[in-house]
Each structure stands twice: as C-alpha cells, then as structure tokens.
Protein backbone atom coordinates (compact mmCIF):
# COMPACT_ATOMS: atom_id res chain seq x y z
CA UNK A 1 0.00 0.00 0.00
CA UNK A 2 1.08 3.79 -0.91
CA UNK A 3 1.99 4.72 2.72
CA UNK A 4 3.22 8.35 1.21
CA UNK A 5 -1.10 8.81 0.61
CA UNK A 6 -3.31 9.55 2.74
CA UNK A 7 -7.36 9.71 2.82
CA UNK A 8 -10.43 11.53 4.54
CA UNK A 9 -12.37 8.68 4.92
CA UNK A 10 -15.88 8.68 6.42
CA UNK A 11 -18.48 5.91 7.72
CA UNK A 12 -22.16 6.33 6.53
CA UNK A 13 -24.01 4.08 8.86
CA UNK A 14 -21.08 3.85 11.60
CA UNK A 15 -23.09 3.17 14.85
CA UNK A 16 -24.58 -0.37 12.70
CA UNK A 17 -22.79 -3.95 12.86
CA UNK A 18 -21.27 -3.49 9.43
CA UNK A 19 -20.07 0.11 10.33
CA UNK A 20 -18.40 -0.87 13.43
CA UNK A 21 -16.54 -3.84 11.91
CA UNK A 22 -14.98 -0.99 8.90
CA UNK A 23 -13.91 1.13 11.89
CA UNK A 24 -12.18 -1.68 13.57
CA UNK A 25 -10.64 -2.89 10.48
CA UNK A 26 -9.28 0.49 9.07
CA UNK A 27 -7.67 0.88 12.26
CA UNK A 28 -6.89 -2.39 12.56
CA UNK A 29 -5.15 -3.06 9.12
CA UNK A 30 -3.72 0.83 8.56
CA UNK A 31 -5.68 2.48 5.81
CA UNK A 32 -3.77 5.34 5.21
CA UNK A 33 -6.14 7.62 6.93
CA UNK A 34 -5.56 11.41 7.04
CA UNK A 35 -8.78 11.59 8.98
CA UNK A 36 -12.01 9.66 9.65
CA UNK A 37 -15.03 10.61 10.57
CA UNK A 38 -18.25 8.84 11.38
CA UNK A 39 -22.24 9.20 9.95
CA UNK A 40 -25.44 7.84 11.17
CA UNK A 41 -28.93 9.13 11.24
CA UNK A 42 -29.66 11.84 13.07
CA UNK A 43 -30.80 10.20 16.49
CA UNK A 44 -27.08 9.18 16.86
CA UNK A 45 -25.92 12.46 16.41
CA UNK A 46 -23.40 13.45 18.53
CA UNK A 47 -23.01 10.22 20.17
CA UNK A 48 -19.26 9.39 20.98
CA UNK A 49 -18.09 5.96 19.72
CA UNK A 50 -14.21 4.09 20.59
CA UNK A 51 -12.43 2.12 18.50
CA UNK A 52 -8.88 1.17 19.06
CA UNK A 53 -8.08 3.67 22.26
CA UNK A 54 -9.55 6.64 19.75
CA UNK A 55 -12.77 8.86 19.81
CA UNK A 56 -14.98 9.66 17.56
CA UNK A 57 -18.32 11.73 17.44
CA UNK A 58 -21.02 10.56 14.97
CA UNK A 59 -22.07 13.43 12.91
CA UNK A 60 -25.57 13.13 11.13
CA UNK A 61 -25.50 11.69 7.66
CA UNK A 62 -26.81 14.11 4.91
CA UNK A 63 -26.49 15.95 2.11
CA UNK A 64 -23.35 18.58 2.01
CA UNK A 65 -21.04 16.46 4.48
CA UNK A 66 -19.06 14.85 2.14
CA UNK A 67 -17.09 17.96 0.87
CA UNK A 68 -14.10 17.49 2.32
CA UNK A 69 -14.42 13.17 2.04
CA UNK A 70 -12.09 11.85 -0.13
CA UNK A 71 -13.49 7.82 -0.20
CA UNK A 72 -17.20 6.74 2.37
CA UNK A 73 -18.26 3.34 2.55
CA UNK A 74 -21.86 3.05 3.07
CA UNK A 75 -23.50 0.53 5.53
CA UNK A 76 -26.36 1.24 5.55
CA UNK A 77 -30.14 0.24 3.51
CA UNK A 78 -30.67 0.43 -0.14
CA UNK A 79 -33.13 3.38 0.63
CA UNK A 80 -30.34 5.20 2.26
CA UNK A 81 -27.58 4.54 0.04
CA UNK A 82 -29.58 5.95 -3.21
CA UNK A 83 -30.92 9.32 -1.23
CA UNK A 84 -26.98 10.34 0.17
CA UNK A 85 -24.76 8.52 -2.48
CA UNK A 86 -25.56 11.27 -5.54
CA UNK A 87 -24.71 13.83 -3.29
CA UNK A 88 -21.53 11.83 -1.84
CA UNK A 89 -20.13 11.28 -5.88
CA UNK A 90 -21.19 15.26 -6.61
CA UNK A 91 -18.96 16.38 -4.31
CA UNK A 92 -16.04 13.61 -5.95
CA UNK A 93 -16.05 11.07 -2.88
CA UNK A 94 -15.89 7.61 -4.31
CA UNK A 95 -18.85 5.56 -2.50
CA UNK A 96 -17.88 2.18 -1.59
CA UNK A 97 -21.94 0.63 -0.57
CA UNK A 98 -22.60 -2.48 1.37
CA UNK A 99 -26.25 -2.85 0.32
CA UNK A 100 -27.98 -4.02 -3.00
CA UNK A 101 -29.18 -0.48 -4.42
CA UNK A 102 -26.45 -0.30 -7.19
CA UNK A 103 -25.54 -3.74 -7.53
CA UNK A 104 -27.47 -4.65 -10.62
CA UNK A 105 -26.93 -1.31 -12.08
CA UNK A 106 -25.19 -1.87 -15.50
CA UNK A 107 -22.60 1.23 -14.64
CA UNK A 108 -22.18 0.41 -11.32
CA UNK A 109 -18.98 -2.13 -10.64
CA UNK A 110 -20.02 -5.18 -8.57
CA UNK A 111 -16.70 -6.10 -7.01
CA UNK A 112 -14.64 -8.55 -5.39
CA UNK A 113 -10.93 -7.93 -5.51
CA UNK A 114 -9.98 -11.90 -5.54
CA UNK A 115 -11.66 -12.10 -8.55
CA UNK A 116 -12.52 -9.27 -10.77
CA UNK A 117 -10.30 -6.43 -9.33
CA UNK A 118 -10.52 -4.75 -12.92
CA UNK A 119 -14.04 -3.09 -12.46
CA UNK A 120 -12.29 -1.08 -9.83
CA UNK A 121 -10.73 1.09 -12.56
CA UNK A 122 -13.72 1.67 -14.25
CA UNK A 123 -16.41 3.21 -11.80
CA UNK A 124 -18.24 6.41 -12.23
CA UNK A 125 -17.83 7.02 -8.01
CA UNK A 126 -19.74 4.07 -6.97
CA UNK A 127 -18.36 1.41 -6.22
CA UNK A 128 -21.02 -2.16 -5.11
CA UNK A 129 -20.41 -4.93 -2.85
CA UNK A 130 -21.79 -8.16 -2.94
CA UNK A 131 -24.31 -9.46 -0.26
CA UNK A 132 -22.78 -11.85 1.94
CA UNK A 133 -24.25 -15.19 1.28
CA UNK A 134 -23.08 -14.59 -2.46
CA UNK A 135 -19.19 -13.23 -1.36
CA UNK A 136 -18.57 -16.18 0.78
CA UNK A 137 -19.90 -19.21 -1.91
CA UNK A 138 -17.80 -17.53 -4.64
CA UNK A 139 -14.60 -17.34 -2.25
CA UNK A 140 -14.92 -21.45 -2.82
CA UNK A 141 -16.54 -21.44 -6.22
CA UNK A 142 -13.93 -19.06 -8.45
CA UNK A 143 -10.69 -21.06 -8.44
CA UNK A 144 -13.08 -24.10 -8.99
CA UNK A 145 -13.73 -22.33 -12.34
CA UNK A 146 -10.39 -21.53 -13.13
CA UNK A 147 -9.62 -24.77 -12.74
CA UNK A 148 -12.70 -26.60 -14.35
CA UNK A 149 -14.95 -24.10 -15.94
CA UNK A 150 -18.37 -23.63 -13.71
CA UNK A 151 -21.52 -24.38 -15.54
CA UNK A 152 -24.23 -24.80 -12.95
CA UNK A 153 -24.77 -24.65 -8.91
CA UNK A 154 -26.83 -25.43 -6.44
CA UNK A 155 -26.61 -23.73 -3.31
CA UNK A 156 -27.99 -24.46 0.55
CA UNK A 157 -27.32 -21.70 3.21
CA UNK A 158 -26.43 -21.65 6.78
CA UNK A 159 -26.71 -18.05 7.25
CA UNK A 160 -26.53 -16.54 10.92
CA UNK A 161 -28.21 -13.99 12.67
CA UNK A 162 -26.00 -11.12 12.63
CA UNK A 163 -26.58 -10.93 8.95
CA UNK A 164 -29.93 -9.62 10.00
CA UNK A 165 -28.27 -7.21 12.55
CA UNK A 166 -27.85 -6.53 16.68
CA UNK A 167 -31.47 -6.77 17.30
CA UNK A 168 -31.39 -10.23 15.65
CA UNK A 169 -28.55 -11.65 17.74
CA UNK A 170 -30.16 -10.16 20.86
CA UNK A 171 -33.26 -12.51 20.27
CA UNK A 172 -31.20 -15.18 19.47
CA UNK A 173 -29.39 -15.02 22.83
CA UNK A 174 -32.50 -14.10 25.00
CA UNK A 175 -34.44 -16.83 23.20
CA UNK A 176 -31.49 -18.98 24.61
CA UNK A 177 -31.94 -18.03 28.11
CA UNK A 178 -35.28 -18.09 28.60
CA UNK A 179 -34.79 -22.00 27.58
CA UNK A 180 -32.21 -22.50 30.34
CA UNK A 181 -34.90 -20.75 32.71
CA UNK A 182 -37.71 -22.53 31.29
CA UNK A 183 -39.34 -18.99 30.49
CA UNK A 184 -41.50 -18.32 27.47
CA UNK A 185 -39.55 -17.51 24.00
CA UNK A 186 -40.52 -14.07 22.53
CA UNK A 187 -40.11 -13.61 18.99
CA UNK A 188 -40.13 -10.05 17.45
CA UNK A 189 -37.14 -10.44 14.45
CA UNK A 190 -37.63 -13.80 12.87
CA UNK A 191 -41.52 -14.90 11.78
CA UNK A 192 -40.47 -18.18 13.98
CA UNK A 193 -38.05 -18.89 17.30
CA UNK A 194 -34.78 -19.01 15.59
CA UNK A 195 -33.00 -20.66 18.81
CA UNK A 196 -32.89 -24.49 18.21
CA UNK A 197 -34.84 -24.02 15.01
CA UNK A 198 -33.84 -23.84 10.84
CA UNK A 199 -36.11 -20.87 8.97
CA UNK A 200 -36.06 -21.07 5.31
CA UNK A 201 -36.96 -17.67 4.64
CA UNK A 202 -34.00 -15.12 4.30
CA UNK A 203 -35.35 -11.97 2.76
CA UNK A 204 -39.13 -11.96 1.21
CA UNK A 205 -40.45 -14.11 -1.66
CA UNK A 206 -40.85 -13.52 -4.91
CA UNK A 207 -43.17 -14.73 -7.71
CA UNK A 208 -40.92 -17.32 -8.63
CA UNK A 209 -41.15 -18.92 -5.21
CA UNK A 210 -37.29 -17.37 -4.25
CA UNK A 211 -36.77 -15.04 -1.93
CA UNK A 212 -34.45 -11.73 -2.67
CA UNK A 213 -31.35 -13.41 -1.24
CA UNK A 214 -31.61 -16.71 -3.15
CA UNK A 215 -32.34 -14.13 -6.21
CA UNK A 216 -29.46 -12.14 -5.21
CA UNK A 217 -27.02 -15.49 -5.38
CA UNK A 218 -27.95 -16.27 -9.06
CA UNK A 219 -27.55 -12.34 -10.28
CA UNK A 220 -24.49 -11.07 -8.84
CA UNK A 221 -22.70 -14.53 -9.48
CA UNK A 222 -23.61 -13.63 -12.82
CA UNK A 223 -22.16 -10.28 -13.20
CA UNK A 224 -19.26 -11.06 -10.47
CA UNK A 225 -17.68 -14.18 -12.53
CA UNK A 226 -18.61 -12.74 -15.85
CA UNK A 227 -21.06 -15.72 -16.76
CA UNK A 228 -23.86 -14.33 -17.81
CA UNK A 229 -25.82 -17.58 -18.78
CA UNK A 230 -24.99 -19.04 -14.95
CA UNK A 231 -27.56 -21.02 -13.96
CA UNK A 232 -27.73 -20.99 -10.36
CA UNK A 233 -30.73 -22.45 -7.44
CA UNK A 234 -30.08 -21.16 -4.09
CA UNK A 235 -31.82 -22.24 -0.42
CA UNK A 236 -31.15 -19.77 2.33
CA UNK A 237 -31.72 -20.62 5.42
CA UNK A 238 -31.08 -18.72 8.99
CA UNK A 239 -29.74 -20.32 11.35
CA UNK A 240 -28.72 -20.29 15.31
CA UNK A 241 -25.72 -19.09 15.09
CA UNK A 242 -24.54 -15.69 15.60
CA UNK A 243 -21.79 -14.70 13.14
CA UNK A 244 -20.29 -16.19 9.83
CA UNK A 245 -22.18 -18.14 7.24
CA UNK A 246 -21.97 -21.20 5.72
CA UNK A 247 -22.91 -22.54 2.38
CA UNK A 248 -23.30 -26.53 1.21
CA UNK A 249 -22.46 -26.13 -3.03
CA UNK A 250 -22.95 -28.34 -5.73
CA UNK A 251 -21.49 -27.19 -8.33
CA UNK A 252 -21.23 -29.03 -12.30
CA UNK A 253 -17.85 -28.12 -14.50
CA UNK A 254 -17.75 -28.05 -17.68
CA UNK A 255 -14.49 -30.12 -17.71
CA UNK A 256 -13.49 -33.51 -15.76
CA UNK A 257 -12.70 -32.82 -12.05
CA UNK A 258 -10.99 -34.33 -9.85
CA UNK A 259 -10.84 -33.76 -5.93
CA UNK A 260 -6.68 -33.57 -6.06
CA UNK A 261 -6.98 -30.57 -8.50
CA UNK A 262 -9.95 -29.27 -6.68
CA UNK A 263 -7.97 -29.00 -3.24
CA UNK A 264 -4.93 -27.89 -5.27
CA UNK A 265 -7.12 -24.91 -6.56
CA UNK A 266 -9.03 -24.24 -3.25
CA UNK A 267 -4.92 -23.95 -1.56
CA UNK A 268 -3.74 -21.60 -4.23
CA UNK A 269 -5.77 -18.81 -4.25
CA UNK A 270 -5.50 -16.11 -1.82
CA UNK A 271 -9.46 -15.73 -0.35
CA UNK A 272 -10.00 -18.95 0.87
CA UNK A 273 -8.09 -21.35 3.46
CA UNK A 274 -8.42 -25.26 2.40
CA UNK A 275 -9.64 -27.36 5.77
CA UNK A 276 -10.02 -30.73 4.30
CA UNK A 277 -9.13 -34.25 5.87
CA UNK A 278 -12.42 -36.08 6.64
CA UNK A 279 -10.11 -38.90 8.05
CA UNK A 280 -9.48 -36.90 11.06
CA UNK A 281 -12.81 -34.85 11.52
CA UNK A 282 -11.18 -31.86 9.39
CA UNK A 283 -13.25 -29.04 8.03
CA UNK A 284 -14.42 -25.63 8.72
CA UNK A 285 -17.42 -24.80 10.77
CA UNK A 286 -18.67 -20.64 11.00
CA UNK A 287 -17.43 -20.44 14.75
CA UNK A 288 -13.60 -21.41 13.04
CA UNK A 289 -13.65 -18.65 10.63
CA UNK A 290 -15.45 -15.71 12.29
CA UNK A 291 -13.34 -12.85 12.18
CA UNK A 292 -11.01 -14.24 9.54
CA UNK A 293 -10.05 -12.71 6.50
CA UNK A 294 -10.21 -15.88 4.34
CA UNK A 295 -13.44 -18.19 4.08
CA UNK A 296 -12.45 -22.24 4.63
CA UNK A 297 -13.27 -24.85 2.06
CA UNK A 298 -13.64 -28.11 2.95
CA UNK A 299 -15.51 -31.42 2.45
CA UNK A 300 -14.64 -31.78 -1.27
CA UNK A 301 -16.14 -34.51 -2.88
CA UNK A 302 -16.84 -35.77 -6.46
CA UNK A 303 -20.61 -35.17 -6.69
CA UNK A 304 -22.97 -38.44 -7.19
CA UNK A 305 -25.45 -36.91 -9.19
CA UNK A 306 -23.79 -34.07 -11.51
CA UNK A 307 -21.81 -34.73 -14.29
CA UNK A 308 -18.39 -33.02 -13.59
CA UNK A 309 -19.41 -32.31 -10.32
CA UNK A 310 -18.02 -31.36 -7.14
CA UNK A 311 -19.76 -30.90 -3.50
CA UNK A 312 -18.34 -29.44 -0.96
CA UNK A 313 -18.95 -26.92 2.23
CA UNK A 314 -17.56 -23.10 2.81
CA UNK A 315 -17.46 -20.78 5.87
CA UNK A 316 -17.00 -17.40 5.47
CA UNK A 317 -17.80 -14.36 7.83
CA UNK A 318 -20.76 -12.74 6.95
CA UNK A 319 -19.44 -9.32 8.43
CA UNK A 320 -16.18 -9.33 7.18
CA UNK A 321 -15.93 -11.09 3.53
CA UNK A 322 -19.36 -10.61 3.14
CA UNK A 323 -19.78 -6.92 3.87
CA UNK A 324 -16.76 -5.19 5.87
CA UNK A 325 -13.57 -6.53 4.67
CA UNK A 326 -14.20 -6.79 1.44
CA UNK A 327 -15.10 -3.19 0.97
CA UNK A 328 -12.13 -2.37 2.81
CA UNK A 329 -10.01 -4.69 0.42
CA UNK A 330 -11.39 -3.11 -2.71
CA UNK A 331 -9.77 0.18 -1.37
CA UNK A 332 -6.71 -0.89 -0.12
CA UNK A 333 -6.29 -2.27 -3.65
CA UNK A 334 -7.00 0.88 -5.63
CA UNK A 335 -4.38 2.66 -3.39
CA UNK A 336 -1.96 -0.21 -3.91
CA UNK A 337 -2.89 0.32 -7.79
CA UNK A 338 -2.62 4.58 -7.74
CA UNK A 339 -6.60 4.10 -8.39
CA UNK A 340 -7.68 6.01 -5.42
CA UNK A 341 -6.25 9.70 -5.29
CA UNK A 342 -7.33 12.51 -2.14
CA UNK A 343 -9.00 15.72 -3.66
CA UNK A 344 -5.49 17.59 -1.92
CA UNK A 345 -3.42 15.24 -4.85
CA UNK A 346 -6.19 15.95 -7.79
C-alpha cells in the first residue's frame, strides 16, 4: 500500500454492525487515513463511539457532508444509500456501498478484488459490494472455475443472525436463556423462534417462489464471474448461530474434475483457506472462521449426481468477507494500484 497517501475517509451508517466492523478494520489493518469521521442518522448524532483507544463523534448523515471526504463506505439500507450517495459522488467522494441499491446497475462495478479487481478502474464514483451469502460461496466457487470451468450450482445456506443485525442476535441469545430458565420464548425479528430451530426464509419471496437473497445469489454470481448464462438455485436458510455463514455447493464443470486438482485450486488462491481431511474430523465450521479474512473450504467430494461435479462446504464471515472486509479490500487495492487519489493530490 502507498503509505506516502493519505485519505479523509468517512463511515455512513457507523453506529450499525457493518459500520463498526470498517472502523475496527481500518484501524486495525492501517488504511492510510488522514482523517475519519463517522455518519449515522440523526438520532445518533453526537453520540461518541471508541475504537482502538480513539474517539470519535457521529455526525448526522446528509447531504453537504461529504465535501471534504475523499473515499465513504456506506452501511447502511438500499433506501439510504440511493438518497446520500448522488450527493456523496457530486462532491467527488468515491462511494464504496454495502447494500444491493447499485448492484445490478449496469454502470455500477459489482466487485470482489480476488476475482474481478478490474471493475475497480472503471467506476463512475460508486463502487457495489456483494451481499454476503453470495461473497462467501464464490470465495470457494472461483478457483473451482479456473480450474474446471463452472456451468451450474446449487446452493444451501447456513446463514446466521448477525446478517440480519444486533437486534437479531439479541433474540437469538434471550431466546437462549429463557430456555435454560424454562421462560416463554418471545419472537419479534424472525416470523419463527430461531434458537434451536432452521427458517427457510432469508429476505421476502418472490413470484418465482425465491426469496431476494436466493435471487441475489444467481444475479451477482452472474455479473461477479462474468457468466452471464450461470444457472444458479439457491436455499437460504437462517440459522442459530450468531456470526459467519456457511454454504453446502454443488457445483457441475464443464471439464473432468478431480478432488486432487480441486484441493490444489481451493490452496492456491488467496481468499480462501483449504480445511479438508475427513479422516481426522477436518473441516471448517462458521465459529472457526469468524473474524477471519479468508473463508475455509472443505468437504470436497466428487458429486454423485452431476456430471463433472463437485460438493463441498464453505465458511465465510458474513461481516467481514461478506460486507466489511471486502469493501475495505477493494480500497486498499486501488491505493496499492494509484486508483484512489485525495482531492489535496487531484
């Protein structure tokens, strides 16, 4: 990374779960920050958050505060991201967004650095990132295709609560307790309990019987792995668990496969960890790789009912590959690359 650059960077959506994992990691990893500054709606105004023995007061996100920002990253809903963003890229802040409102827009880059880095050089200030359920499947699914060409997948997700947010994991976690007590369960989040219980509803349902999220897999695989004609059938399910998901594939190649070359694949490339010897009870579970970087890949198998086919499992952390961290890595690589300038060096 450039460490003669340096960058206003702000927050949009700071006091939320995805906006307090970005703080922690561009502290954590050393953006080159000249400043940083926080955003949330107005009721947090002027609420003081720390992060890494620092301070910071949350100013209220709205139009005219990005003047002086030189790159935001947005963590906040769809709704929120299309009425601040225009005003963000107006005022030439690049807009690195977390939710779904640009990522089907044909001028709008949908990326993930691992795989097609090249759409960061060609954005018109904004700047999409995947949803998580998609970020973590393709972490196991993209050297596969190097390797093998990907024609078709089927997908069954473990997702956990925090992909819904705090609220969700706090309902989780009382639901939990009043079990131990033998109190009633309250349910306010999830249509059902979600402690000791499987709901296969993550996002709402469309005409086609899929909901957005199982939609969302199919689309932004799609545009991510530049396959347009990727056919794709997702099942997401929440789960009890509180951070990272995890995703069961079954995936057909166009060419033979074999689970040697598969593993050899999965070990090579840089966004995911192989974690795979059955023999000795070897693979990754969502509890291994929350608050990791890379997403595991284990359980590789030649599938017994697809032609060229592979199974196998992935865990990946929902917050961090699939939201976070992969934002963040998408601008530490266009600094790496001289893509991302301050307005001082314009």
């Amino acid at each position: 990374m450039d460490k003669t650059a340096s960058f206003t960077v702000g927050i949009v959506g700071a006091t939320g779960a995805v906006g307090q994992e970005l703080l922690a990691l561009l502290l954590g990893r050393n953006f080159p920050l000249a400043s940083l500054r926080l955003f949330a709606s107005a009721r947090s105004a002027g609420k003081v958050v720390e992060c890494g023995g620092r301070k910071f007061t949350v100013e209220e996100a709205k139009p005219g505060v990005f003047a002086d920002i030189d790159v935001a990253f947005f963590a906040v809903d769809g709704a929120t991201t299309r009425a601040l963003a225009p005003d963000a890229v107006k005022a030439g802040c690049l807009v690195i967004d977390k939710s779904s409102a640009y990522r089907m827009d044909p001028a709008v880059p949908l990326v993930i650095p691992e795989i097609n880095p090249e759409g960061l050089r060609n954005h018109h200030g904004i700047i999409a990132n995947p949803n998580c359920s998609t970020a973590v499947t393709l972490m196991a699914l993209w050297p596969l295709h190097r390797q093998f060409g990907l024609k078709r997948y089927f997908a069954a997700t473990y997702q956990s609560v925090s992909g819904t947010g705090a609220d969700a994991i706090d309902e989780l976690e009382a639901q939990v307790q009043a079990h131990a007590k033998s109190a009633p369960l309250t349910k306010k989040v999830y249509p059902y309990q979600i402690a000791f219980n499987a709901i296969p509803q993550v996002d709402s349902f469309g005409s086609d019987g899929y909901t957005g999220e199982e939609t969302k897999m199919r689309e932004e695989s799609r545009r991510i792995m530049g396959l347009p004609d990727l056919k794709v059938s997702a099942t997401c399910v929440r789960v009890p668990v509180v951070r990272a998901h995890s995703v069961a594939v079954n995936a057909e190649f166009e060419r033979p496969v074999s689970v040697e070359a598969a593993r050899a694949a999965i070990a090579a490339f840089g966004g995911a960890q192989l974690v795979d010897d059955p023999s000795k009870q070897v693979y990754p579970t969502p509890l291994d790789f929350s608050r990791q970087v890379k997403c595991g890949v284990g359980r590789i198998r030649v599938d017994s009912a697809l032609d060229n086919g592979l199974s196998l499992w992935v865990s990946g952390d929902n917050l961090w590959k699939g939201a976070a961290l992969n934002a963040l890595q998408n601008a530490e690589l266009m600094v790496r690359e001289g893509w991302l300038r301050s307005k001082a060096s314009r």
